[in-house]
Protein backbone atom coordinates (compact mmCIF):
# COMPACT_ATOMS: atom_id res chain seq x y z
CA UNK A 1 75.62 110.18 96.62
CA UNK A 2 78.57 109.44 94.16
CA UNK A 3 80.51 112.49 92.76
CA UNK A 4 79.15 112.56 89.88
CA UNK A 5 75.73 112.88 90.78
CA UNK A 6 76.59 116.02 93.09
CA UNK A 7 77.83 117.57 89.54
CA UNK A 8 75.63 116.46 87.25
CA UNK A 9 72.90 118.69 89.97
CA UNK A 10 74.90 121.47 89.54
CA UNK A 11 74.93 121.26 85.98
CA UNK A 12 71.36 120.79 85.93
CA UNK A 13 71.11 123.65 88.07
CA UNK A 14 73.43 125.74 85.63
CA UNK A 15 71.23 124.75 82.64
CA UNK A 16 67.87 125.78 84.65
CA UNK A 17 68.98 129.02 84.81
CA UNK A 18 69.87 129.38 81.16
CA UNK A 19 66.66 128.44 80.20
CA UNK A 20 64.31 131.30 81.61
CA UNK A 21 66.95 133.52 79.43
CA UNK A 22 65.58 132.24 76.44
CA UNK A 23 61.86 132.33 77.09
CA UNK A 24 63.22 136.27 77.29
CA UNK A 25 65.45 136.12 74.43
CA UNK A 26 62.78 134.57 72.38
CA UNK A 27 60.22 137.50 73.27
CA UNK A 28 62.58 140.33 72.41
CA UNK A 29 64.29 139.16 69.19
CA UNK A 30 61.47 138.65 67.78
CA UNK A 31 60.90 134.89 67.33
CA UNK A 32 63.71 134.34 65.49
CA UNK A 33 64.72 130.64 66.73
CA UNK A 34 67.90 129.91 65.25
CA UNK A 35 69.10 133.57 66.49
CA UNK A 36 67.50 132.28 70.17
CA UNK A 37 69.19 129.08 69.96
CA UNK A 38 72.53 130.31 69.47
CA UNK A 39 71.92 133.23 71.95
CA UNK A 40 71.18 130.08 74.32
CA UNK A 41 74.11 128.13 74.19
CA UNK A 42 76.57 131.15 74.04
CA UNK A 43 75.90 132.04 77.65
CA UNK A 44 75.64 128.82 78.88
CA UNK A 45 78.82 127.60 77.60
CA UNK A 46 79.90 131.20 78.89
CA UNK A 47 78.62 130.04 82.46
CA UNK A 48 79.74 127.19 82.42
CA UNK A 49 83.55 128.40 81.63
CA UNK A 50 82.77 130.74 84.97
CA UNK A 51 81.43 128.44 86.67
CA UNK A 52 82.96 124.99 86.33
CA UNK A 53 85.72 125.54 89.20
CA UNK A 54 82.81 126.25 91.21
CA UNK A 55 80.75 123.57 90.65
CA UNK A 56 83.99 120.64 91.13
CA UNK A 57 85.17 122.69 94.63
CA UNK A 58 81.06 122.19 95.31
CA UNK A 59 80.86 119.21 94.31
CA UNK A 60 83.54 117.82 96.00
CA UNK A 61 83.28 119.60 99.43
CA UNK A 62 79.48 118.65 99.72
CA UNK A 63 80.75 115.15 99.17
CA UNK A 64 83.35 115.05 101.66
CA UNK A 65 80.90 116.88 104.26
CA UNK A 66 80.40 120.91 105.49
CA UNK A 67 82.08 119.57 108.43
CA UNK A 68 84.73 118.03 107.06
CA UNK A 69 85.35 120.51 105.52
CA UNK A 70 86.13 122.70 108.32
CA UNK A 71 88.12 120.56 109.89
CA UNK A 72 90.20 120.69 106.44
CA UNK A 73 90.69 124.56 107.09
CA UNK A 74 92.26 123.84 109.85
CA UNK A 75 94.92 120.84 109.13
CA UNK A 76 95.94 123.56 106.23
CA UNK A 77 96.74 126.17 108.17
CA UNK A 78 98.44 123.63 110.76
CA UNK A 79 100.45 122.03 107.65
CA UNK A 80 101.71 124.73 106.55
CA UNK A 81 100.73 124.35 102.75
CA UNK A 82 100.05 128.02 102.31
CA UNK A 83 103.38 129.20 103.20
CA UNK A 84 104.98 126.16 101.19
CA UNK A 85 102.67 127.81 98.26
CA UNK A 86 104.23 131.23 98.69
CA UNK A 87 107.69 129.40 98.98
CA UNK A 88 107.10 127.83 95.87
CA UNK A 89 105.88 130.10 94.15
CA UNK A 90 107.27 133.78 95.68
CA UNK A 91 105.89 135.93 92.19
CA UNK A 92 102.47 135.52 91.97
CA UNK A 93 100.08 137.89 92.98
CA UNK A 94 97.19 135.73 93.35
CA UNK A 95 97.79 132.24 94.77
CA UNK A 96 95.27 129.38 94.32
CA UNK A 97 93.02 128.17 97.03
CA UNK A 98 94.17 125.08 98.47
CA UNK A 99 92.18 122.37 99.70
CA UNK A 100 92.78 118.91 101.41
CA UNK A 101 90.52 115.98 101.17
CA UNK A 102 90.64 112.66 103.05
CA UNK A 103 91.39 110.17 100.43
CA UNK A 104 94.33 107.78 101.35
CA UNK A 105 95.52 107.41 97.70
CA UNK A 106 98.23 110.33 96.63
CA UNK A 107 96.67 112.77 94.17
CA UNK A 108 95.66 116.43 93.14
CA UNK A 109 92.32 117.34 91.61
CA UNK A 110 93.05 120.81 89.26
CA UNK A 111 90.37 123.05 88.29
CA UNK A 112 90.63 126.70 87.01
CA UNK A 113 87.89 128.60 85.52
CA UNK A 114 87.60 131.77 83.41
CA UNK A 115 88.92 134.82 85.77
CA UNK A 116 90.06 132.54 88.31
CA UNK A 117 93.78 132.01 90.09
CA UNK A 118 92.22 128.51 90.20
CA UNK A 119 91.82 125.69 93.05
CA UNK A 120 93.92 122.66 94.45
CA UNK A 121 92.73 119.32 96.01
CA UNK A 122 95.85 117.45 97.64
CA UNK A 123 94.82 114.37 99.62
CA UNK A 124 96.07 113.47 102.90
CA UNK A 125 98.01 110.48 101.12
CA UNK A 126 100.01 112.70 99.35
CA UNK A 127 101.13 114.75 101.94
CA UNK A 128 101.41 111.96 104.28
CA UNK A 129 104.70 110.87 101.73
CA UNK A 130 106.28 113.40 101.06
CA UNK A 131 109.33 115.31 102.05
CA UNK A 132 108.60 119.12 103.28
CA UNK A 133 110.90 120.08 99.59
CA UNK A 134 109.27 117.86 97.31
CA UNK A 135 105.74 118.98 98.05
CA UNK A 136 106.96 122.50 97.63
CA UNK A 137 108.30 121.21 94.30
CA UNK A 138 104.72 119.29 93.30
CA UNK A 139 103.18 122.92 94.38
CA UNK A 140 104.94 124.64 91.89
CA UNK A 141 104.84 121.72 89.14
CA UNK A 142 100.72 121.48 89.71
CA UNK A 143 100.50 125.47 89.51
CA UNK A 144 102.28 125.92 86.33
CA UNK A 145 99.88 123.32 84.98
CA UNK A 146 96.86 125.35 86.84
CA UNK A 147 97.89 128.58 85.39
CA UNK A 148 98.03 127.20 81.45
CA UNK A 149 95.65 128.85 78.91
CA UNK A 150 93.69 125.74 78.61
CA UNK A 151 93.08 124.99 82.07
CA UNK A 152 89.86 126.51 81.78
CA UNK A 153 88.62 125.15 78.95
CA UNK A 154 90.04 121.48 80.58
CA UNK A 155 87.86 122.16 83.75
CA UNK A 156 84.66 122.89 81.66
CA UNK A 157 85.19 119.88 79.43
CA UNK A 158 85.95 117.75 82.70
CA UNK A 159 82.46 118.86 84.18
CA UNK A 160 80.83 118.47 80.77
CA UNK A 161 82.21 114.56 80.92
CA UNK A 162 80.74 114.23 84.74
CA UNK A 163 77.27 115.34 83.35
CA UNK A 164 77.34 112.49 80.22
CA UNK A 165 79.28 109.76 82.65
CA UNK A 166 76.36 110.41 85.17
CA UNK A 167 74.07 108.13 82.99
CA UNK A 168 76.44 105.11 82.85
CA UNK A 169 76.31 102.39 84.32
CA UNK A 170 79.25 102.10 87.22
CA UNK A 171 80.64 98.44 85.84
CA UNK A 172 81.05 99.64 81.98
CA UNK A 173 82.39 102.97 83.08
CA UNK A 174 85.17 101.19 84.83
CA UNK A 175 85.08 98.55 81.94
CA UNK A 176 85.68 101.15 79.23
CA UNK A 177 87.55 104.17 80.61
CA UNK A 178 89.51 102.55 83.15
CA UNK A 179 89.96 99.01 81.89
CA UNK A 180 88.86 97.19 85.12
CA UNK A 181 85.70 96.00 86.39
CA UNK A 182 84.55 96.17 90.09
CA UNK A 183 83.05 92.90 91.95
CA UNK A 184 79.25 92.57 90.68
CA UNK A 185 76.45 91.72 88.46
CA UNK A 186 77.91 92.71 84.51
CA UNK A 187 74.40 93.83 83.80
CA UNK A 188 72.84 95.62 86.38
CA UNK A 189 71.13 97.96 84.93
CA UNK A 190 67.79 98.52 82.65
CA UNK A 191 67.22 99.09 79.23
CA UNK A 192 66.52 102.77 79.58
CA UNK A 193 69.99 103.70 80.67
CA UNK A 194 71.60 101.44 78.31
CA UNK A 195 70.58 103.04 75.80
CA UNK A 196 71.25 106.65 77.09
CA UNK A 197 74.70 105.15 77.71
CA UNK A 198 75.24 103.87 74.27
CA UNK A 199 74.32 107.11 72.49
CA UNK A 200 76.26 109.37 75.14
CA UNK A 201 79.39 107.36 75.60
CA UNK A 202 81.20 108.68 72.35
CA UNK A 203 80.43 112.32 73.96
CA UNK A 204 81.62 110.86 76.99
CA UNK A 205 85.20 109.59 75.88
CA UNK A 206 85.67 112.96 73.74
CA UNK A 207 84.61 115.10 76.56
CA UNK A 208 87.13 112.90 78.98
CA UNK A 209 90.32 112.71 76.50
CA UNK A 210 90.22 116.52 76.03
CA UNK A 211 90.14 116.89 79.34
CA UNK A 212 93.38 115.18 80.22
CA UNK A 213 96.18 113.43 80.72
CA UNK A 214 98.25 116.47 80.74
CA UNK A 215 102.17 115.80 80.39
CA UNK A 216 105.05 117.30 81.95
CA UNK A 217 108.36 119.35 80.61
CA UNK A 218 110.87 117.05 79.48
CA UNK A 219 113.18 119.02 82.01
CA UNK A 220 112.30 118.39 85.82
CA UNK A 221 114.05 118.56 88.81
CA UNK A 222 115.67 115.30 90.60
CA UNK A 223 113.46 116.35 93.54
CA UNK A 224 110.12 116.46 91.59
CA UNK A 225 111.19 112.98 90.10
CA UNK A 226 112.09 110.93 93.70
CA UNK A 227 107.99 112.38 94.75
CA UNK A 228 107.03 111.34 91.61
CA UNK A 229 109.02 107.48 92.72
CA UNK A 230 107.27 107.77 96.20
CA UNK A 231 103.81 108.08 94.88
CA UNK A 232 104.12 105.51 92.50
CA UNK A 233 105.22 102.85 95.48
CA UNK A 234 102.60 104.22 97.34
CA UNK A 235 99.70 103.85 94.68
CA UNK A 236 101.06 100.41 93.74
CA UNK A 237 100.78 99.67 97.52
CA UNK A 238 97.04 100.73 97.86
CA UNK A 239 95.31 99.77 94.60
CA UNK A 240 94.22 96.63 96.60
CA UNK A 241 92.48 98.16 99.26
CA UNK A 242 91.42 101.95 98.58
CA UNK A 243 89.17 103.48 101.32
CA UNK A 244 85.27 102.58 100.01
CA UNK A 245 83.92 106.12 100.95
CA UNK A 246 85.76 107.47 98.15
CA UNK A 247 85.73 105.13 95.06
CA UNK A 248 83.93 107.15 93.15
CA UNK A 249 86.25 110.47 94.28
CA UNK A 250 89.15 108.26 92.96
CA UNK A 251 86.80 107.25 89.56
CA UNK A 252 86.04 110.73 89.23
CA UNK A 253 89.96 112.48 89.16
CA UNK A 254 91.09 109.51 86.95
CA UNK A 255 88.56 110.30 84.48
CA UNK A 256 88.31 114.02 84.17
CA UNK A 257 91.46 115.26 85.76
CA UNK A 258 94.95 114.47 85.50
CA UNK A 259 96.62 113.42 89.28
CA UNK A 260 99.86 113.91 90.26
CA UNK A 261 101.17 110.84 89.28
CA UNK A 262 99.89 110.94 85.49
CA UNK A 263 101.26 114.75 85.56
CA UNK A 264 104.72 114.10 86.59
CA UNK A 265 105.58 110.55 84.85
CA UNK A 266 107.96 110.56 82.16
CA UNK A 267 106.75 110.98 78.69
C-alpha cells in the first residue's frame, strides 16, 4: 500500500463522516439545499484543517509499521533529538512531536494543523550526516517554518493533493510533477483512470504548488548552510539507488511537502 492510498482512506473516511451531517442539516433547515450545501463543505474543510496533521502522522506511521514505529520511540529518546529540540529552541512552550522514519535519503516531512504545535518526520539519512550543531540548527530552521500562519492551510492543501494524485497513474505522476519516469510500460493503465486523471490533474498541480516549495530567509547561519552542502552530496549520492520500500514515501514529500534540502537552498 503506497502512501497515498493510506491518505486518500483517511480522507475518505473524513468525508464519510461529513456526510451523515447533512442528511441532518438537510432535515432541520428546512430543505433549503444551497444553505445545506454550504453548511456541508464549511465543516469539512473545517475538519479537514483539524485534522490533516493527523491524517499525514497516520498515514505515514501505518506505512512504516505499528512496530516500527515503536522501535522509532525509542532511537529518539536514545538520539537525543528532544533535548536538541529544547536546545534549539529554549522559548517555546509547546514543542512539536518528533518522529523518525527509516528512509535512507535526508529529509523532513512538516505538517501542522489548526490548534496544533505541529509534527516532524526526520529520516535516519539525515541524522546519519549531520553534525550534533547543525541538526540543532535544521531543528530550529524547520520549526520556524512549522510555526508560520500558513502551515496549516499548507498541510490541508498537501492532503487535499494526496486525495486527487491517488487516481494517477504512477509513470505520468513522475512524468509531470517530477520530470522523470520510472522503468515500465508508458501506458499501464485503463481508460477509466485516464480520464479521472485528465480532469483531476489541473486540481492536482494547484493543490501541490500551494502546498510548497517553501523558501528560506535570505540571512542564515554558516552552520545551517555546510548541512544544507552535506545533504546535497548525500542526495546526489543516492538518487541512483533509493531504498524500494519507500519510493512512494520519497514521491509523496517531494510533491506535497517541502524537504530539507528545498527549504534551506539559496533563493
Amino acid at each position: 500500500m503506497s502512501l497515498l492510498s493510506c491518505i486518500f482512506r483517511y480522507f475518505i473516511l473524513l468525508l464519510s463522516l461529513v456526510l451523515p451531517l447533512s442528511v441532518v442539516l438537510f432535515v432541520f433547515i428546512g430543505r433549503d439545499a444551497p444553505l445545506v450545501a454550504v453548511a456541508v463543505v464549511f465543516c469539512f474543510l473545517a475538519g479537514l484543517f483539524l485534522l490533516s496533521e493527523k491524517i499525514v502522522e497516520r498515514s505515514i506511521t501505518r506505512l512504516i509499521g505499528r512496530e516500527n514505529k515503536r522501535r522509532q520511540a525509542s532511537e529518539f529518546r536514545n538520539q537525543g533529538l528532544k533535548k536538541s529540540l529544547v536546545f534549539a529552541c529554549p522559548t517555546l512552550k509547546r514543542l512539536p512531536k518528533v518522529l523518525v522514519f527509516s528512509d535512507p535519503t535526508p529529509s523532513f516531512v512538516l505538517a501542522r494543523s489548526c490548534c496544533s504545535p505541529g509534527i516532524l518526520f526526520i529520516s535516519k539519512g539525515l541524522i546519519s550526516i549531520l553534525a550534533e550543531e547543525e541538526l540543532r540548527t535544521l531543528l530550529a530552521l524547520a520549526n520556524e517554518k512549522l510555526r508560520q500562519k500558513d502551515r496549516p492551510l499548507k498541510t490541508a492543501l498537501a492532503v487535499l493533493s494526496a486525495a486527487v494524485l491517488h487516481f494517477a497513474p504512477s509513470e505520468w505522476t513522475r512524468l509531470i510533477l517530477l520530470g522523470r519516469l520510472e522503468k515500465g510500460p508508458f501506458f499501464s493503465f485503463s481508460a477509466p483512470r485516464f480520464a479521472i486523471f485528465a480532469a483531476l490533474l489541473p486540481v492536482a498541480k494547484f493543490f501541490t504548488r500551494l502546498s510548497g516549495p517553501l523558501h528560506r530567509k535570505k540571512e542564515i547561519q554558516n552552520q545551517a548552510l555546510d548541512a544544507v552542502q552535506k545533504i546535497k552530496n548525500q542526495v546526489l549520492l543516492s538518487n541512483t539507488r533509493l531504498n524500494p520500500g519507500y519510493q512512494n514515501l520519497q514521491l509523496f514529500h517531494e510533491l506535497t511537502f517541502s524537504p530539507v534540502l528545498s527549504l534551506l537552498t539559496p533563493d
